[in-house]
N, C-alpha and C. Protein backbone atom coordinates (compact mmCIF):
# COMPACT_ATOMS: atom_id res chain seq x y z
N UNK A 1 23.40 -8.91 37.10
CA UNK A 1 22.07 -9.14 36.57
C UNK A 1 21.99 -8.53 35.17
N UNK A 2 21.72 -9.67 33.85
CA UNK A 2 21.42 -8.71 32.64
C UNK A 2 20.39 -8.00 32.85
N UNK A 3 20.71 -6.78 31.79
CA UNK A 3 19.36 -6.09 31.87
C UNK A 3 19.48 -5.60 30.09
N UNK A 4 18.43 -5.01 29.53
CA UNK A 4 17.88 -4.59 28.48
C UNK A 4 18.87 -3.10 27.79
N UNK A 5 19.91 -2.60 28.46
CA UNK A 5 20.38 -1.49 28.34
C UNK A 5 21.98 -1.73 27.40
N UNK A 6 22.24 -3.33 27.71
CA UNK A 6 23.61 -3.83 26.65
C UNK A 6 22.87 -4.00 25.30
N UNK A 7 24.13 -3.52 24.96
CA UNK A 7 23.31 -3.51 22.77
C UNK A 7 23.56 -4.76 22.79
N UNK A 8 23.87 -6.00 23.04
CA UNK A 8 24.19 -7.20 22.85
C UNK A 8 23.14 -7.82 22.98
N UNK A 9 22.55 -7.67 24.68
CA UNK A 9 21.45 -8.31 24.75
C UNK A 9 20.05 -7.92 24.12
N UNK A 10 20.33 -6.58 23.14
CA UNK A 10 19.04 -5.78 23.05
C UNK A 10 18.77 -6.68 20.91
N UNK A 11 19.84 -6.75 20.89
CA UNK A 11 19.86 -7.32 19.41
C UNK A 11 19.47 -8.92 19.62
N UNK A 12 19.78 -9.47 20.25
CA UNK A 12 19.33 -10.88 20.58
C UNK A 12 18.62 -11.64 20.87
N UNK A 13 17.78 -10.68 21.85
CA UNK A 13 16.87 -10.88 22.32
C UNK A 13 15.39 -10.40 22.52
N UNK A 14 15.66 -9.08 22.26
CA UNK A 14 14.39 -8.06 22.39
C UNK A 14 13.76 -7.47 21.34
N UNK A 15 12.36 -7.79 21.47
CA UNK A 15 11.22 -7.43 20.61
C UNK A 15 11.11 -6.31 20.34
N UNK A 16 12.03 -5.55 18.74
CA UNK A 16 11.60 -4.23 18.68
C UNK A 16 10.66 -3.99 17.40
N UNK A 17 9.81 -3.10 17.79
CA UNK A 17 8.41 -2.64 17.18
C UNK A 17 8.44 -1.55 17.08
N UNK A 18 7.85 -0.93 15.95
CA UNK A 18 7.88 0.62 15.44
C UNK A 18 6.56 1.08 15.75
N UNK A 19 6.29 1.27 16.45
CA UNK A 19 4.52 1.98 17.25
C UNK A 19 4.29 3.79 16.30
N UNK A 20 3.24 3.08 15.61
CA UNK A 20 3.01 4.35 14.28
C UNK A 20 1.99 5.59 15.36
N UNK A 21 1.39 6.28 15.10
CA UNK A 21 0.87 7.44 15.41
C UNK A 21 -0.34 6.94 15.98
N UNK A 22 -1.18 5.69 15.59
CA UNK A 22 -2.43 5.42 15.76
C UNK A 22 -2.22 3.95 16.73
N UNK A 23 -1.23 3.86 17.14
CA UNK A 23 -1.13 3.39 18.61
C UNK A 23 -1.26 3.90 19.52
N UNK A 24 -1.23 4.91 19.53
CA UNK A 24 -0.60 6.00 20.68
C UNK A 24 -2.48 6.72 20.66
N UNK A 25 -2.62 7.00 19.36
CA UNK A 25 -4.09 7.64 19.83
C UNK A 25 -5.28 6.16 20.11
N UNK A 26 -5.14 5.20 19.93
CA UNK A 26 -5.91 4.04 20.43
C UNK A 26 -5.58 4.32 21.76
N UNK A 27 -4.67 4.66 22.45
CA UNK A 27 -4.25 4.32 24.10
C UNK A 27 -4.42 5.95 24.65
N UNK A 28 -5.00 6.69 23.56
CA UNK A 28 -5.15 7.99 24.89
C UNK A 28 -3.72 9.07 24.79
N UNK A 29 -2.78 8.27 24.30
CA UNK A 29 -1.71 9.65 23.99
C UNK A 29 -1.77 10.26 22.72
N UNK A 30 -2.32 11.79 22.82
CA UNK A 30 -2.09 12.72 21.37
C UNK A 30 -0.60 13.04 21.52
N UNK A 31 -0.52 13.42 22.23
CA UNK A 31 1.22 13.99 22.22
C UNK A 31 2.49 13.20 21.87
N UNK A 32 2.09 11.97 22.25
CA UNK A 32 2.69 10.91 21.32
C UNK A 32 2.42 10.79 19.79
N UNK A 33 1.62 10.66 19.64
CA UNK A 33 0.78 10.27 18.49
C UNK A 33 1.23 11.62 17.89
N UNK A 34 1.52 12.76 18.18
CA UNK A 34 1.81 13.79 17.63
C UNK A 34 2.96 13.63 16.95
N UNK A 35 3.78 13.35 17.82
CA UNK A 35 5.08 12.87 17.70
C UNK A 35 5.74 12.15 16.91
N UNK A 36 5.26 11.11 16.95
CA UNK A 36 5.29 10.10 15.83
C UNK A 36 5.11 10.31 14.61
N UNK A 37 3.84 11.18 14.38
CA UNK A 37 3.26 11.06 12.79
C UNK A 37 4.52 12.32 12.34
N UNK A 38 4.81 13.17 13.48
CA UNK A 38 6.02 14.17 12.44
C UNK A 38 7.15 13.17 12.56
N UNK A 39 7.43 13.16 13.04
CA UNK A 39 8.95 12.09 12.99
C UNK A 39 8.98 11.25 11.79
N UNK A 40 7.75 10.52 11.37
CA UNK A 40 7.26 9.60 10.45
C UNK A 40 7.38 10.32 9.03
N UNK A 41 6.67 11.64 9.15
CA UNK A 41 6.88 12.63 7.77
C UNK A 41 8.17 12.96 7.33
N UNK A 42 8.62 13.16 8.57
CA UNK A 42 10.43 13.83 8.69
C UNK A 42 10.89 12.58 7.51
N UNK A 43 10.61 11.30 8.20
CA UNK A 43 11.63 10.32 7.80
C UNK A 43 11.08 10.08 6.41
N UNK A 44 10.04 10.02 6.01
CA UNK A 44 9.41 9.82 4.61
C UNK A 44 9.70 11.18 3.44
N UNK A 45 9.68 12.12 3.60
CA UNK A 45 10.40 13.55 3.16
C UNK A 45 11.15 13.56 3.07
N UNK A 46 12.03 13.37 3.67
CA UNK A 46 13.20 14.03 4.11
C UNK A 46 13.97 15.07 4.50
N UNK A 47 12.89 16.18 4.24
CA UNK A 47 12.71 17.39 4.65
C UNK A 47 12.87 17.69 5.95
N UNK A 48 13.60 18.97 6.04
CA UNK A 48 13.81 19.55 7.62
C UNK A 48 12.46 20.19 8.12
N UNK A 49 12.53 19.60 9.35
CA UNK A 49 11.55 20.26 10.55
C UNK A 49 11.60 21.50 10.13
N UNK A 50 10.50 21.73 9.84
CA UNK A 50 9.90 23.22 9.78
C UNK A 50 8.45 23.58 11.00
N UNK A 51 8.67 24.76 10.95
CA UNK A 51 7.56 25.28 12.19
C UNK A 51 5.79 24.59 11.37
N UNK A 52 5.95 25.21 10.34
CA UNK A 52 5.05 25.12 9.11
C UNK A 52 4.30 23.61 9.14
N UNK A 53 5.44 22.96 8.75
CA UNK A 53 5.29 21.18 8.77
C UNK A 53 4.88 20.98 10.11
N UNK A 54 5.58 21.12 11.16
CA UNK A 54 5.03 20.55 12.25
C UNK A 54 3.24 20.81 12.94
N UNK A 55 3.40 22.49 12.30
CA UNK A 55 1.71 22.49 12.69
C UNK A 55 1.19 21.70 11.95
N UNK A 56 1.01 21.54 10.54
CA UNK A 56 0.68 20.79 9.34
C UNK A 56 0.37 19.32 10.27
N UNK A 57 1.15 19.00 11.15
CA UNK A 57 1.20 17.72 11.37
C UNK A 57 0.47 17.26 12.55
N UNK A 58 0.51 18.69 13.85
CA UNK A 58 -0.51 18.48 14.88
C UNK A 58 -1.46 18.71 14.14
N UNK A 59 -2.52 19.39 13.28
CA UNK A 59 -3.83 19.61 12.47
C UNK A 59 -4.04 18.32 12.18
N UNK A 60 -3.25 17.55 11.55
CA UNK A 60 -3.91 16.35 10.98
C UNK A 60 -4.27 15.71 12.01
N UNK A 61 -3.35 14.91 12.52
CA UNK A 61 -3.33 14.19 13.76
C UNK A 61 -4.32 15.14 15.06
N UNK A 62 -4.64 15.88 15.28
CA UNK A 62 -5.60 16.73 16.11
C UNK A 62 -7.36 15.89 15.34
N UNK A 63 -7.02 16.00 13.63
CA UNK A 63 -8.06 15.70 13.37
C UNK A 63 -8.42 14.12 13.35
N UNK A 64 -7.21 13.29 13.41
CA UNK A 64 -7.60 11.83 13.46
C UNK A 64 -8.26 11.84 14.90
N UNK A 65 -7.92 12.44 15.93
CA UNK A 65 -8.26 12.48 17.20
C UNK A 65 -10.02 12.41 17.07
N UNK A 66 -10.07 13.87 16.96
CA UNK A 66 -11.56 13.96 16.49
C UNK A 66 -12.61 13.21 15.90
N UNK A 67 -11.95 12.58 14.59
CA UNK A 67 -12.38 11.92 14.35
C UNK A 67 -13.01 10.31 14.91
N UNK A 68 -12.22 9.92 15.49
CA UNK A 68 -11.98 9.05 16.71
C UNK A 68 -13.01 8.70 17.79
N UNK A 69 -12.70 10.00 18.53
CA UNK A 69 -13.83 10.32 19.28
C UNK A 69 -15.40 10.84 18.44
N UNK A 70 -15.45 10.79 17.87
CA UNK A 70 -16.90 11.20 17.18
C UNK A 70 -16.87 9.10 16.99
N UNK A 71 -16.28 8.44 16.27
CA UNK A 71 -16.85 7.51 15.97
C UNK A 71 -16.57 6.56 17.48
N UNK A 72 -15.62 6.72 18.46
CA UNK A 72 -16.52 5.98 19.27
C UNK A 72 -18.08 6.42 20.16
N UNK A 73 -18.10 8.17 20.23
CA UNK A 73 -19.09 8.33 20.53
C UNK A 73 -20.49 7.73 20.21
N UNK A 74 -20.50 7.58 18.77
CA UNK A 74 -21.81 6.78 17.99
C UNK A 74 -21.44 5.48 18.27
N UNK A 75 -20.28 4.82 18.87
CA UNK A 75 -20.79 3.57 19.14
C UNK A 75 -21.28 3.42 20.67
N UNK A 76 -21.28 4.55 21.09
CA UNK A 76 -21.23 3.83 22.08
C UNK A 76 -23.48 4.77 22.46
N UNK A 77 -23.50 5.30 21.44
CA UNK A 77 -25.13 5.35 21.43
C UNK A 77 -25.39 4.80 20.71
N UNK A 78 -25.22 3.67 19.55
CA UNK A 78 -25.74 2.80 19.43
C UNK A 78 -25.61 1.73 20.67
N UNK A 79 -24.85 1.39 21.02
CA UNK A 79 -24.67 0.46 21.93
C UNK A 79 -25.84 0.52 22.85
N UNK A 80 -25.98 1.67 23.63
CA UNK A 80 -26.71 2.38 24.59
C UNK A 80 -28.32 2.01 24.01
N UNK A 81 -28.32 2.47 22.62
CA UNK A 81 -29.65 1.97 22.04
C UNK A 81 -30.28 1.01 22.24
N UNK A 82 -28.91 0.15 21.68
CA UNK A 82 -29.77 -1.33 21.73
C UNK A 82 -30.10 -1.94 23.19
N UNK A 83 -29.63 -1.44 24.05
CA UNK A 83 -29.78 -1.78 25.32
C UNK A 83 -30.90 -1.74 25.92
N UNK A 84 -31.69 -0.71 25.05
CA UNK A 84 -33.55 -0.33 25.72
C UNK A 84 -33.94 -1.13 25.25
């Protein structure tokens, strides 16, 4: 039975997609989304993982979170609004 794990069939056939930081927080994973956005810096820098950078990088991403949730909160009292 093929399966997805031969590099043969994985180049040929299979849909690969680079899922950025704000996929992961649309679906509820920070820790992903954490993940990503340093990995993403790493690769754009080029700079070594530092302790420094990496907090640098949960702060931001902590704050897209936040942010997030504050703006679906207001939609979802407007929503609620218009409903009366």
């Amino acid at each position: 039975m093929p399966h997805f794990t031969n590099a043969d069939l994985m180049s040929r056939y299979a849909d690969q997609q680079t899922l950025h930081f704000t996929y992961y927080l649309k679906h509820g994973r920070p820790s992903f989304a954490v993940f990503a956005f340093t990995i993403a810096n790493y690769r754009l820098d080029s700079h070594k993982l530092t302790r420094r950078s990496v907090d640098y990088d949960l702060i931001s991403v902590l704050y897209c979170c936040l942010i997030t949730v504050t703006f679906v909160k207001c939609l979802e009292a407007v929503v609620a609004s218009e409903r009366l």
